[in-house]
C-alpha atoms as a PDB file:
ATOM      1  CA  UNK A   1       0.000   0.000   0.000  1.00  0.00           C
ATOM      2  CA  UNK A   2       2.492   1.722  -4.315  1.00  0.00           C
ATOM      3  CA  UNK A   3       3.196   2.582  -4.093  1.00  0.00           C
ATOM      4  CA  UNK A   4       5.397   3.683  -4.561  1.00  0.00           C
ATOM      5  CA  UNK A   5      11.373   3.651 -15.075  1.00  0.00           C
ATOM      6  CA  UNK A   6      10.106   5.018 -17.911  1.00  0.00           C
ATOM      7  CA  UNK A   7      11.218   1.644 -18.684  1.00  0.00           C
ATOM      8  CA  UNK A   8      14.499   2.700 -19.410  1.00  0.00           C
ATOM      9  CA  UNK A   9      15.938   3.031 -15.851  1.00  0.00           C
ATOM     10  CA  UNK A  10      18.198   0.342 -14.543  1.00  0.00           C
ATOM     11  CA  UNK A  11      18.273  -0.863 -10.748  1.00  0.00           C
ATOM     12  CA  UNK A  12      20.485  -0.070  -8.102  1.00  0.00           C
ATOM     13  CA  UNK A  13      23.727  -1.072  -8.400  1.00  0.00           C
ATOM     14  CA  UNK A  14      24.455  -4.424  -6.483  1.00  0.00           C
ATOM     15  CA  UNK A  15      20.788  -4.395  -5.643  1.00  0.00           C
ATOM     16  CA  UNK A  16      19.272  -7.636  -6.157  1.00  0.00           C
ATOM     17  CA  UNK A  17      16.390  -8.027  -8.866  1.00  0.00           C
ATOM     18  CA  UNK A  18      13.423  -8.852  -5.932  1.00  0.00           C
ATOM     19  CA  UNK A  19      12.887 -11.449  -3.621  1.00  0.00           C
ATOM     20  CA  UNK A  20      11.941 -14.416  -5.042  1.00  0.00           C
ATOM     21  CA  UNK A  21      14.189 -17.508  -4.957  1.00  0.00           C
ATOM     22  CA  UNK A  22      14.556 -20.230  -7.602  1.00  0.00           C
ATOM     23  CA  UNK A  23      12.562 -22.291  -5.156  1.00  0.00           C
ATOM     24  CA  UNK A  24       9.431 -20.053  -5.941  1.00  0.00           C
ATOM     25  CA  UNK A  25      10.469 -19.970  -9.838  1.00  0.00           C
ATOM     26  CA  UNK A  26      10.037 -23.646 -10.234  1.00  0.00           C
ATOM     27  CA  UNK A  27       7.486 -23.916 -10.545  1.00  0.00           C
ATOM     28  CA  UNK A  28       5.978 -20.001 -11.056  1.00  0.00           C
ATOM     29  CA  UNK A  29       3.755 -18.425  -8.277  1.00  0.00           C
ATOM     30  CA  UNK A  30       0.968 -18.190 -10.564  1.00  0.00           C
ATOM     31  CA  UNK A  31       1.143 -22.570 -10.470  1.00  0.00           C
ATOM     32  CA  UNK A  32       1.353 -22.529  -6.987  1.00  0.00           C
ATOM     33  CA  UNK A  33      -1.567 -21.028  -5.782  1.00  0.00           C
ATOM     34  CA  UNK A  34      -3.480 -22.937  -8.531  1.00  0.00           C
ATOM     35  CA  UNK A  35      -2.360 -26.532  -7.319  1.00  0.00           C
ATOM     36  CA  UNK A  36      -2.913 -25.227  -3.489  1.00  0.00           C
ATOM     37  CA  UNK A  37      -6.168 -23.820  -4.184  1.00  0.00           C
ATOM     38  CA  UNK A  38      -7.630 -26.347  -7.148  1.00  0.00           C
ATOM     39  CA  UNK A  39     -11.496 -27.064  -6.546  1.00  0.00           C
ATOM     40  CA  UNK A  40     -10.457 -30.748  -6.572  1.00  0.00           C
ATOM     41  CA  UNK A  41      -8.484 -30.421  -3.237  1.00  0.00           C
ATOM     42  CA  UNK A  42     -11.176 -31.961  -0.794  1.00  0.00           C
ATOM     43  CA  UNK A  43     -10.852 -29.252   1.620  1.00  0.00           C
ATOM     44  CA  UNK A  44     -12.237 -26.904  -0.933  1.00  0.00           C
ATOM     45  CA  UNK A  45     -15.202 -28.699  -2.199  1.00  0.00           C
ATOM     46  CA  UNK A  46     -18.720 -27.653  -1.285  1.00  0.00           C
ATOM     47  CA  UNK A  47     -19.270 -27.732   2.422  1.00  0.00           C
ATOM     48  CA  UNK A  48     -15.606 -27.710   3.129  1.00  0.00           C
ATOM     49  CA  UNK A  49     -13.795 -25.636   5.501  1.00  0.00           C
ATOM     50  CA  UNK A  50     -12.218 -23.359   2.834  1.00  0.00           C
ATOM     51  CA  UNK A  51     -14.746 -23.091   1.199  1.00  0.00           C
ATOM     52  CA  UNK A  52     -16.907 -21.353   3.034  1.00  0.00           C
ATOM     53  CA  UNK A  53     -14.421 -18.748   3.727  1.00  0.00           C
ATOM     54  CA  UNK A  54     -14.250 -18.558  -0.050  1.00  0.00           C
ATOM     55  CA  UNK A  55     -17.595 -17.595   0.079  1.00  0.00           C
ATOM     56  CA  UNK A  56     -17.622 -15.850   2.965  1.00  0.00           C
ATOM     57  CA  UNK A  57     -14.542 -13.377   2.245  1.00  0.00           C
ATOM     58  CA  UNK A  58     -15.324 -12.958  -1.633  1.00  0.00           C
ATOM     59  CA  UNK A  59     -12.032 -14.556  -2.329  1.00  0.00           C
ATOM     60  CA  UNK A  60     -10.738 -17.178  -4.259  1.00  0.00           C
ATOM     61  CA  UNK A  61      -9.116 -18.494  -7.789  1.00  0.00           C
ATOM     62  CA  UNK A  62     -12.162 -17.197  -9.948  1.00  0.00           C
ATOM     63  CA  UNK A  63     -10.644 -13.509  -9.056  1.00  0.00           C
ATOM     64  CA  UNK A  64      -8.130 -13.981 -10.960  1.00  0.00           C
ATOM     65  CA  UNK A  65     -10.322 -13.967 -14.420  1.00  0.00           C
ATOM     66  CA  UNK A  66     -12.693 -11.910 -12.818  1.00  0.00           C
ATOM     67  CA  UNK A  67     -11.263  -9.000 -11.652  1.00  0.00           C
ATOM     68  CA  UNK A  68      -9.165  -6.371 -12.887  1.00  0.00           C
ATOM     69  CA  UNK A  69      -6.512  -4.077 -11.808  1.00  0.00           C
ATOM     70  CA  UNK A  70      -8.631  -1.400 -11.372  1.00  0.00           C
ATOM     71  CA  UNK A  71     -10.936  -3.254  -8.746  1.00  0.00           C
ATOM     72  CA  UNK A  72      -7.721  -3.814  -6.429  1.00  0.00           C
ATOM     73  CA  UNK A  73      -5.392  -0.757  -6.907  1.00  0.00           C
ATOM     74  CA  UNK A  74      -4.673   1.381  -4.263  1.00  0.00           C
ATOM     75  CA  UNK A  75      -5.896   4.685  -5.484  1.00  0.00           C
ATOM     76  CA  UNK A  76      -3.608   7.519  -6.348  1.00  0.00           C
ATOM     77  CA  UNK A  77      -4.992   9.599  -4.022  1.00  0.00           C
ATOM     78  CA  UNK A  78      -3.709   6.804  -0.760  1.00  0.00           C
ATOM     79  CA  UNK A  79      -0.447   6.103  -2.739  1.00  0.00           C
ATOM     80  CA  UNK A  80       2.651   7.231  -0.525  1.00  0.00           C
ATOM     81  CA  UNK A  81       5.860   8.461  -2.651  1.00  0.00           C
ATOM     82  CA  UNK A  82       8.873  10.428  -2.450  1.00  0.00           C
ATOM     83  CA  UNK A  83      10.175  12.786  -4.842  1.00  0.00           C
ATOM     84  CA  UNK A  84      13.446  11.796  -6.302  1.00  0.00           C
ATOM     85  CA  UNK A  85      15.816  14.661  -4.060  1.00  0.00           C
ATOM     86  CA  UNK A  86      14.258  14.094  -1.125  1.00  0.00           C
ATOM     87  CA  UNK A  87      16.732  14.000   1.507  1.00  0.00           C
ATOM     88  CA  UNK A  88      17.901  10.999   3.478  1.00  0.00           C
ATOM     89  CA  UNK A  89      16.488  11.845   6.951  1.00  0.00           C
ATOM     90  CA  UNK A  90      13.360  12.978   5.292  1.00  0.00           C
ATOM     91  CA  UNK A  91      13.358   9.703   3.329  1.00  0.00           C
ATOM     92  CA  UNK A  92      13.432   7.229   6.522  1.00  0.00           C
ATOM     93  CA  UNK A  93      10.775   9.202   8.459  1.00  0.00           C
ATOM     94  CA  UNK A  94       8.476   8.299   5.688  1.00  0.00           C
ATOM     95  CA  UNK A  95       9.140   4.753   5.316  1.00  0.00           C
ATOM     96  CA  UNK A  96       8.760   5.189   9.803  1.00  0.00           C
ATOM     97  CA  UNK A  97       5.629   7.114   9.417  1.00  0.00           C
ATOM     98  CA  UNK A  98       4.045   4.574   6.404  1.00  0.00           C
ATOM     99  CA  UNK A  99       5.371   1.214   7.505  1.00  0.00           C
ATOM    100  CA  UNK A 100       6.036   0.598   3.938  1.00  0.00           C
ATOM    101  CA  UNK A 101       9.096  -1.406   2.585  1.00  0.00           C
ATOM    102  CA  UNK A 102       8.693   0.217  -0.798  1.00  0.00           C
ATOM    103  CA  UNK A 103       7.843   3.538  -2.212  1.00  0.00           C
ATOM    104  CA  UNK A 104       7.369   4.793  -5.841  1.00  0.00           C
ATOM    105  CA  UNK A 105       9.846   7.557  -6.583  1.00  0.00           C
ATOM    106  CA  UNK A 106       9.001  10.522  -8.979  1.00  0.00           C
ATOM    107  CA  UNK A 107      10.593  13.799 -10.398  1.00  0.00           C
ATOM    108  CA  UNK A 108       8.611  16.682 -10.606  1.00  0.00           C
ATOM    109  CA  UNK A 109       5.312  15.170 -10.204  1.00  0.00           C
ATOM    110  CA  UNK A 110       3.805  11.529  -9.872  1.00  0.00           C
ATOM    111  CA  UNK A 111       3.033  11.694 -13.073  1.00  0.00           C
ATOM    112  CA  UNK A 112       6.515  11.567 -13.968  1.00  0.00           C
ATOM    113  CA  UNK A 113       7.256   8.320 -11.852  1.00  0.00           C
ATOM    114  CA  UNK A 114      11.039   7.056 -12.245  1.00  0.00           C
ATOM    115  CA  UNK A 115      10.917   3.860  -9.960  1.00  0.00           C
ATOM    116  CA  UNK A 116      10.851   2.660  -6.399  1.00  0.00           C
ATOM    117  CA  UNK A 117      13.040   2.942  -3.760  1.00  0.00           C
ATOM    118  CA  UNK A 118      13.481  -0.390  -1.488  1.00  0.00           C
ATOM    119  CA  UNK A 119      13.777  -0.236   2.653  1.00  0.00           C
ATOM    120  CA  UNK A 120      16.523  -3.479   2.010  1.00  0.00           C
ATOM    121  CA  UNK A 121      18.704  -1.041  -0.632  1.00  0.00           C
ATOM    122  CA  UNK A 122      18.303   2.223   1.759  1.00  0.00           C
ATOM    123  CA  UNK A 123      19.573   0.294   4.642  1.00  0.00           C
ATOM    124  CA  UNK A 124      22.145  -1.643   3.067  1.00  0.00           C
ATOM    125  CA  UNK A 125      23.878   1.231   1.449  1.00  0.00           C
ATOM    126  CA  UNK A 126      23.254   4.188   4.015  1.00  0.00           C
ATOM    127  CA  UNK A 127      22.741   1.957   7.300  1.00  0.00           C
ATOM    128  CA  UNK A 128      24.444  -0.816   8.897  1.00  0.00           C
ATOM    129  CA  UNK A 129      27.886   0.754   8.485  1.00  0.00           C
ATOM    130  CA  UNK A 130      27.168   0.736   4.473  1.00  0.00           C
ATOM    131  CA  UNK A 131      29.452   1.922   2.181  1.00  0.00           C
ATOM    132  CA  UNK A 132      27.100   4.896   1.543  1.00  0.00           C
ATOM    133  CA  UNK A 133      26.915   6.218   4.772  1.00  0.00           C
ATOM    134  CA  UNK A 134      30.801   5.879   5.563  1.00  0.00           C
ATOM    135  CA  UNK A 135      31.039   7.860   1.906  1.00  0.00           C
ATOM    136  CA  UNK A 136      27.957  10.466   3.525  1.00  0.00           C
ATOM    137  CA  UNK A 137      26.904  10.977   0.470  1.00  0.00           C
ATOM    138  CA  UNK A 138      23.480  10.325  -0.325  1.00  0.00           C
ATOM    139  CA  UNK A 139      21.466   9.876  -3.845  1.00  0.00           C
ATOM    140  CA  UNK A 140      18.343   8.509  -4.283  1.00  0.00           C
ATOM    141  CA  UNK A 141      18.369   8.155  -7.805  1.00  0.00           C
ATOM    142  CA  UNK A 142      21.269   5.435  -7.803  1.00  0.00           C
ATOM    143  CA  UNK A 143      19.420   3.475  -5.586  1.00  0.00           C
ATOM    144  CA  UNK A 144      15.679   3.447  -7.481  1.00  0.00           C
ATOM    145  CA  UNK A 145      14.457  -0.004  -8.920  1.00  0.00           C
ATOM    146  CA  UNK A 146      12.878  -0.533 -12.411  1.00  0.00           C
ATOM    147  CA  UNK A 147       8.968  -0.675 -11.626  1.00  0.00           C
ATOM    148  CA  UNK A 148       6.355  -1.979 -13.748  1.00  0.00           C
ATOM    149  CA  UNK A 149       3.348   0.188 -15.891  1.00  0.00           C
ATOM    150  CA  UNK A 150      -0.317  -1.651 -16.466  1.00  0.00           C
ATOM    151  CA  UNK A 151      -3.797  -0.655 -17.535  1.00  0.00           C
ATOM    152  CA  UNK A 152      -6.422  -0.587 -15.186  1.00  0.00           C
ATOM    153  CA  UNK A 153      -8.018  -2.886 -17.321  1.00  0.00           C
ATOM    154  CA  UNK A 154      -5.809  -5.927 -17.631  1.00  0.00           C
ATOM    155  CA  UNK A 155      -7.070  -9.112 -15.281  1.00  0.00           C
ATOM    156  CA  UNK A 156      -4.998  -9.529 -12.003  1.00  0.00           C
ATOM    157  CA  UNK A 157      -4.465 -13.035 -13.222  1.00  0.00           C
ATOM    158  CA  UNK A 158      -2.085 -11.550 -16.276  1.00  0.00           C
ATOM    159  CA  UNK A 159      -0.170  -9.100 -14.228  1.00  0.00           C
ATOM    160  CA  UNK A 160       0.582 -11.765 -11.014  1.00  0.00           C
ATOM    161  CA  UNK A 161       1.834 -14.140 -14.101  1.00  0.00           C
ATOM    162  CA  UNK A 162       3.861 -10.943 -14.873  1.00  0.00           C
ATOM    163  CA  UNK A 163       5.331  -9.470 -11.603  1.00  0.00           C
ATOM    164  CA  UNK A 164       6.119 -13.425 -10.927  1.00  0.00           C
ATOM    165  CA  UNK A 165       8.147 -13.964 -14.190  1.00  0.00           C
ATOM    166  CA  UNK A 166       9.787 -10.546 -13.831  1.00  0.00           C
ATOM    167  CA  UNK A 167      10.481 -10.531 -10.411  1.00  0.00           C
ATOM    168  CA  UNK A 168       8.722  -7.516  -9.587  1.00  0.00           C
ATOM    169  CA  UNK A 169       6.651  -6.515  -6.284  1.00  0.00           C
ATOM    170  CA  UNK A 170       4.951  -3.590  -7.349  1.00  0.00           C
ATOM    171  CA  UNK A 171       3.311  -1.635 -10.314  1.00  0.00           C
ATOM    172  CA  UNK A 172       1.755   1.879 -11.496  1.00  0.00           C
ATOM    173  CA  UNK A 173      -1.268   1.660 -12.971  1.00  0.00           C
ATOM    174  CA  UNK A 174      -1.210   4.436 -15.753  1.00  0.00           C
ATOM    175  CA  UNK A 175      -4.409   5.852 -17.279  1.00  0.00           C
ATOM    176  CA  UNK A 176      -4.929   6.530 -20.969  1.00  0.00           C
ATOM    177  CA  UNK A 177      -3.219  10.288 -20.377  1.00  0.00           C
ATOM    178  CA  UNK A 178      -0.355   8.590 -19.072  1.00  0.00           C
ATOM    179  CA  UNK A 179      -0.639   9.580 -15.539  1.00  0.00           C
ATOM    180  CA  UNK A 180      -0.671   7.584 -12.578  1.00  0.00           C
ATOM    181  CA  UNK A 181      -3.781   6.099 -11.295  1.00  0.00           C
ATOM    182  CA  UNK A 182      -2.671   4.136  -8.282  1.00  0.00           C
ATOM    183  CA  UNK A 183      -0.706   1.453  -7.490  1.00  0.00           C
ATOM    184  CA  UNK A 184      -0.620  -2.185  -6.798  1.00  0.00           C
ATOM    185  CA  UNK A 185       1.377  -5.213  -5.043  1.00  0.00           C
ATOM    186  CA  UNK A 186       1.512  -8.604  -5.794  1.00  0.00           C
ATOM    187  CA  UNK A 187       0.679  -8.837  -1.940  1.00  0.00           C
ATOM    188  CA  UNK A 188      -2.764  -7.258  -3.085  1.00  0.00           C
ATOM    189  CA  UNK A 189      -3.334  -9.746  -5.991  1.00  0.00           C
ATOM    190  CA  UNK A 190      -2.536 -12.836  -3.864  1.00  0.00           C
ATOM    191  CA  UNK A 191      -4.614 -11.368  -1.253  1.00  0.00           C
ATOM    192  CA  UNK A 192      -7.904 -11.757  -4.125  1.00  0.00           C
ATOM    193  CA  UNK A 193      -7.121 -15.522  -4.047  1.00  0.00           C
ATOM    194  CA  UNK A 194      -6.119 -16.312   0.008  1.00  0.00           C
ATOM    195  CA  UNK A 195      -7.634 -13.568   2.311  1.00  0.00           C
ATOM    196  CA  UNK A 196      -5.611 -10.821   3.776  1.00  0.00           C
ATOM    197  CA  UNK A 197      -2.007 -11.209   4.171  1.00  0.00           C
ATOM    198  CA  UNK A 198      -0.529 -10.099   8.007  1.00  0.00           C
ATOM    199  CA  UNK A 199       2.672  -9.762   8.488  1.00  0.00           C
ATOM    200  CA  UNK A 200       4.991  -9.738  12.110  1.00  0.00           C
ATOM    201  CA  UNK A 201       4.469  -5.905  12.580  1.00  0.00           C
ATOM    202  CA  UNK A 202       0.485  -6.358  12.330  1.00  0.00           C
ATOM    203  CA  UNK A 203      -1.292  -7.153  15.700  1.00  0.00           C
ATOM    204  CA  UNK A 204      -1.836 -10.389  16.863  1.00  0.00           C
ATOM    205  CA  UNK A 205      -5.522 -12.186  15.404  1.00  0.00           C
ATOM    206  CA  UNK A 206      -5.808 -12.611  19.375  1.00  0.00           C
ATOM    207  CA  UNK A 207      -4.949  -8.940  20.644  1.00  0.00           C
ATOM    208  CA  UNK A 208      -6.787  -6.587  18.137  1.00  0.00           C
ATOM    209  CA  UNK A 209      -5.224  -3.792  19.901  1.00  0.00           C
ATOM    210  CA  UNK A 210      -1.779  -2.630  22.326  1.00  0.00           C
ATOM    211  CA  UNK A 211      -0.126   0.211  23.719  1.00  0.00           C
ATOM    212  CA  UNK A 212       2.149   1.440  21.317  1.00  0.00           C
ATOM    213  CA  UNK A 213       3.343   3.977  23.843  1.00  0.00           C
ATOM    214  CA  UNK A 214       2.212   6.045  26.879  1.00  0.00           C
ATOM    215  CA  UNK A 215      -1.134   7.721  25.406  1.00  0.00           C
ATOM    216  CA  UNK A 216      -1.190   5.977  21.817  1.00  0.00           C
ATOM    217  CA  UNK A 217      -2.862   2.553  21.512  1.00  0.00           C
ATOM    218  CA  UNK A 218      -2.641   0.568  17.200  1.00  0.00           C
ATOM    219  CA  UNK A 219      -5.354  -1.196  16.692  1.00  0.00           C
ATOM    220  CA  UNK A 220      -7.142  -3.373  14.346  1.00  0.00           C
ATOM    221  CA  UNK A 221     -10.133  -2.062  12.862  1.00  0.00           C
ATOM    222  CA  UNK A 222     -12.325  -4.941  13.737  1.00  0.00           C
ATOM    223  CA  UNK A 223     -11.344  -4.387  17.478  1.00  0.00           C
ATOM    224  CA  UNK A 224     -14.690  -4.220  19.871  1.00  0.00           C
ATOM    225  CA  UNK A 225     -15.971  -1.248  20.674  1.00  0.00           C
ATOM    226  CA  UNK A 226     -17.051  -2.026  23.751  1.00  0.00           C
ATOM    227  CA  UNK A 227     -13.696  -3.984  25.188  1.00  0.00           C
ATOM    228  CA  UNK A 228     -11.588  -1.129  23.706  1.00  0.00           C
ATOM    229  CA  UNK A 229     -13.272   1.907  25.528  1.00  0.00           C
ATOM    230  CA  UNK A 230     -13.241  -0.410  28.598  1.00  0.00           C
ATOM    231  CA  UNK A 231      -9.571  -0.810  28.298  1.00  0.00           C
ATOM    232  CA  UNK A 232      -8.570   2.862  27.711  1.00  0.00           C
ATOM    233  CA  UNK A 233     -10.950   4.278  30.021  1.00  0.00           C
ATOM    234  CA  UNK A 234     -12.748   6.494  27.613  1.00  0.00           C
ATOM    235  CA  UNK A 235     -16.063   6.759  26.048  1.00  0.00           C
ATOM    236  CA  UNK A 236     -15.986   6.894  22.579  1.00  0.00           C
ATOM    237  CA  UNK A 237     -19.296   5.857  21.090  1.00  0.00           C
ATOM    238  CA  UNK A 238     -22.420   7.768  22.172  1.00  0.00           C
ATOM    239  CA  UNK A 239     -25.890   6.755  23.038  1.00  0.00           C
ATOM    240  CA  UNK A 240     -27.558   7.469  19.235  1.00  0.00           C
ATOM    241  CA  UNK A 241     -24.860   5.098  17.899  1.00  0.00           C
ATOM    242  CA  UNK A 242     -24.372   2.713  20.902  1.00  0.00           C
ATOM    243  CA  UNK A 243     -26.504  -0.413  18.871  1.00  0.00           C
ATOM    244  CA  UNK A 244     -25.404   0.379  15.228  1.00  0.00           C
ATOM    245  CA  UNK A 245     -21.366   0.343  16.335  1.00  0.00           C
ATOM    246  CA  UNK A 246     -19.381  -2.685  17.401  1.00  0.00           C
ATOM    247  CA  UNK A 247     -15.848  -2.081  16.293  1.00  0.00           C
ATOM    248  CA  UNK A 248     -13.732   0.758  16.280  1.00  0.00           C
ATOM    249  CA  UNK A 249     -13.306   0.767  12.579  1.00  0.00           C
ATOM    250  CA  UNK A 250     -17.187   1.256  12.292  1.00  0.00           C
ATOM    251  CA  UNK A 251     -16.887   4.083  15.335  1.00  0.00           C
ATOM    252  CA  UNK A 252     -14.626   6.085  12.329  1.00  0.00           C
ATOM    253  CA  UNK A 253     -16.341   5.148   9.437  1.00  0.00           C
ATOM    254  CA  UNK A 254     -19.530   6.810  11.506  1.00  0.00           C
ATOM    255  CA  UNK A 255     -17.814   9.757  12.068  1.00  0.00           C
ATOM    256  CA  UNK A 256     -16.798  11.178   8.923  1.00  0.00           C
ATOM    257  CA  UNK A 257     -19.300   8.786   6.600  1.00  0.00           C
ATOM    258  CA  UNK A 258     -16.862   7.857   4.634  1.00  0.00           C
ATOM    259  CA  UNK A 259     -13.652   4.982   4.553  1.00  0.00           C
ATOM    260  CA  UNK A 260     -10.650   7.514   5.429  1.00  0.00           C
ATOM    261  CA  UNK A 261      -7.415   7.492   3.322  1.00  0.00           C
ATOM    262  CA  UNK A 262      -4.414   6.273   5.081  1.00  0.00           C
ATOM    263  CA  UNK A 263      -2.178   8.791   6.996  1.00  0.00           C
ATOM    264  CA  UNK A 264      -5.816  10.688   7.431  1.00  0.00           C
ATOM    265  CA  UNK A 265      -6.363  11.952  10.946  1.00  0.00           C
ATOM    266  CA  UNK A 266      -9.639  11.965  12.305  1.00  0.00           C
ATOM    267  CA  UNK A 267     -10.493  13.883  15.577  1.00  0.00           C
ATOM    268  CA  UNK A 268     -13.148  12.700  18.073  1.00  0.00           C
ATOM    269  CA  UNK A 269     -14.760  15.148  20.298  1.00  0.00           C
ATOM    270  CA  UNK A 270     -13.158  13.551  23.115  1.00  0.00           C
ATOM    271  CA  UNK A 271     -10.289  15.231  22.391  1.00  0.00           C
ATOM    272  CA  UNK A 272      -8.434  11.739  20.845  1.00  0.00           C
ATOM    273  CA  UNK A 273      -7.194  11.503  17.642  1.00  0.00           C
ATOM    274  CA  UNK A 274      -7.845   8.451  15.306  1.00  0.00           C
ATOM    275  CA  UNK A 275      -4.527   7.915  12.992  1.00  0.00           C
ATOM    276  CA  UNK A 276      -5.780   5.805   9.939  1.00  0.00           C
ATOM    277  CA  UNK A 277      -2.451   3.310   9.589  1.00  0.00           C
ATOM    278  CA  UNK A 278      -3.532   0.982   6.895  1.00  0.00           C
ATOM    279  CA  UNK A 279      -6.587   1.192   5.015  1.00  0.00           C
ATOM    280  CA  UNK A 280      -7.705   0.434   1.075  1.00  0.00           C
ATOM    281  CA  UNK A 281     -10.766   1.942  -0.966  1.00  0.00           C
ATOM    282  CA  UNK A 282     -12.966  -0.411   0.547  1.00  0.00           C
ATOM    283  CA  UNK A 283     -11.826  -0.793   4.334  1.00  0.00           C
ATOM    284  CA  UNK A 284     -10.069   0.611   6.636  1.00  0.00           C
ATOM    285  CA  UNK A 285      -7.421  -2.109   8.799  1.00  0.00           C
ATOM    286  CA  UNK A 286      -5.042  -0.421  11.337  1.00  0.00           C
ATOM    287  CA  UNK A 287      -5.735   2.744  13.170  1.00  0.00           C
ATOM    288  CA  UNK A 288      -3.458   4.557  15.870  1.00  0.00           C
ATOM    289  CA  UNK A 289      -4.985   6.248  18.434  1.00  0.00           C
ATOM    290  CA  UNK A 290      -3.853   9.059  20.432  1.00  0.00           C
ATOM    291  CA  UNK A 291      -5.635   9.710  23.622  1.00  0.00           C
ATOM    292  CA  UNK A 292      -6.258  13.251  25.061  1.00  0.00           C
ATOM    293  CA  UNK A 293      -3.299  15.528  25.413  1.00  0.00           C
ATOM    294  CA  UNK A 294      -1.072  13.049  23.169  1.00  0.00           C
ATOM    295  CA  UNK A 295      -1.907  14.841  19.908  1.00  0.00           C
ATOM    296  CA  UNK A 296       0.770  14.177  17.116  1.00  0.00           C
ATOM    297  CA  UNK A 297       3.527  16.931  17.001  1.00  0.00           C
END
């Protein structure tokens, strides 16, 4: 979440292609989650297990024909980049601030995208005693990766068999101006087929929220309510929405009527602050929230 080379742009020097191994080439991704996930598997016929969570969670193999780029993208206006000569120090706070191993890079404008710029490349060349930071120089543009340009139209199926052959994480989805649209990761395409991805900095499936630090809980959207206002000691819900709210993603939804963009701050009349941390067009999934007198600086 793209997101962020005009075609012509070459990687970073030293910088491996992506992540895959030759384990995952052979055979392709694409294969993989076909054998796993084939209707003949017998905990995927009708009445199975995984099934019904196929049904349940809209998710499944048939998204792969079915739906296209445009239904998964992150929208342009949630995408988090960096501008080519952004400065070092300014660089790492955003990757802090977003959580996000990789960022699309741009000069001038996002229109005129140029790449992506890799957490693993930025630390291993400016952190960890690398050779960049005993050198203090810093330059973003020899350390931007090759990124990949698709039409909102094209089925996610095609462009997972493409990011798989080529190696590639993310791409730009360009409209018919050639601007950028939004973005999307393979982690959102595989995510069609499986069910959300977490990863080890997302909360426990048991804890849907913790104290992040004096005054500032993260939580999962789907945490309760109820349990949640219990724990912090503050009433967040009212008595007109008491029955229609039961998770704290709901209580923001309610508020502003709308699902927030991520980074968006939404302020309760409380005094607290709701911080939306992760969030796509169609829900929001990590929130940080600052009680009372622990407003952002």
């Amino acid at each position: 979440m793209g997101p962020e080379n005009d075609g012509s742009s070459s990687a970073a020097p030293g910088a491996q292609t992506d992540d895959f191994d030759a384990a995952t080439r052979r055979p392709g991704l694409f294969e993989r989650l076909t054998g796993v996930l084939s209707p003949t598997k017998p905990d995927v016929v009708a009445g199975g297990v995984a099934n019904e969570r196929v049904l349940k969670q809209g998710i499944g193999l048939g998204n792969l024909h079915a739906k296209r780029v445009e239904d998964v993208a992150i929208p342009r206006a949630d995408m988090v980049s960096v501008p080519v000569d952004i400065a070092l120090d300014d660089l790492i706070q955003v990757f802090r601030d977003s959580g996000l191993t990789r960022l699309p890079v741009y000069k001038e404008t996002l229109d005129t995208p140029i790449g992506l710029i890799h957490l693993k490349d930025l630390a291993l060349q400016h952190g960890f005693g690398g050779k960049g930071a005993k050198k203090g120089g810093f330059s973003l543009k020899r350390l931007v990766r090759e990124v990949i340009f698709v039409p909102p139209s094209m089925p996610i199926g095609v462009l997972l068999q493409q990011m798989q052959s080529g190696r590639k994480h993310m791409a730009l989805v360009i409209d018919e101006y050639g601007g950028v649209d939004g973005l999307v990761t393979i982690e959102d395409l595989i995510e069609q087929v499986i069910g959300e991805i977490e990863d080890e900095h997302d909360i426990d499936e048991a804890d849907t929220w913790r104290l992040e630090k004096p005054g500032v809980y993260i939580a999962q959207s789907r945490a309760p309510l109820e349990d949640f206002e219990a724990d912090i000691g503050l009433r967040l819900s009212d008595d007109d929405t008491d029955e229609e709210i039961d998770t704290l993603g709901g209580l923001v939804f309610m508020m502003i009527g709308r699902v927030p963009m991520r980074g968006e701050v939404v302020k309760h009349a409380s005094g607290a602050e709701f911080e939306i941390v992760d969030a796509d067009p169609r829900r929001i999934k990590r929130i940080r929230v600052r009680m009372p007198g622990f407003a952002a600086e």
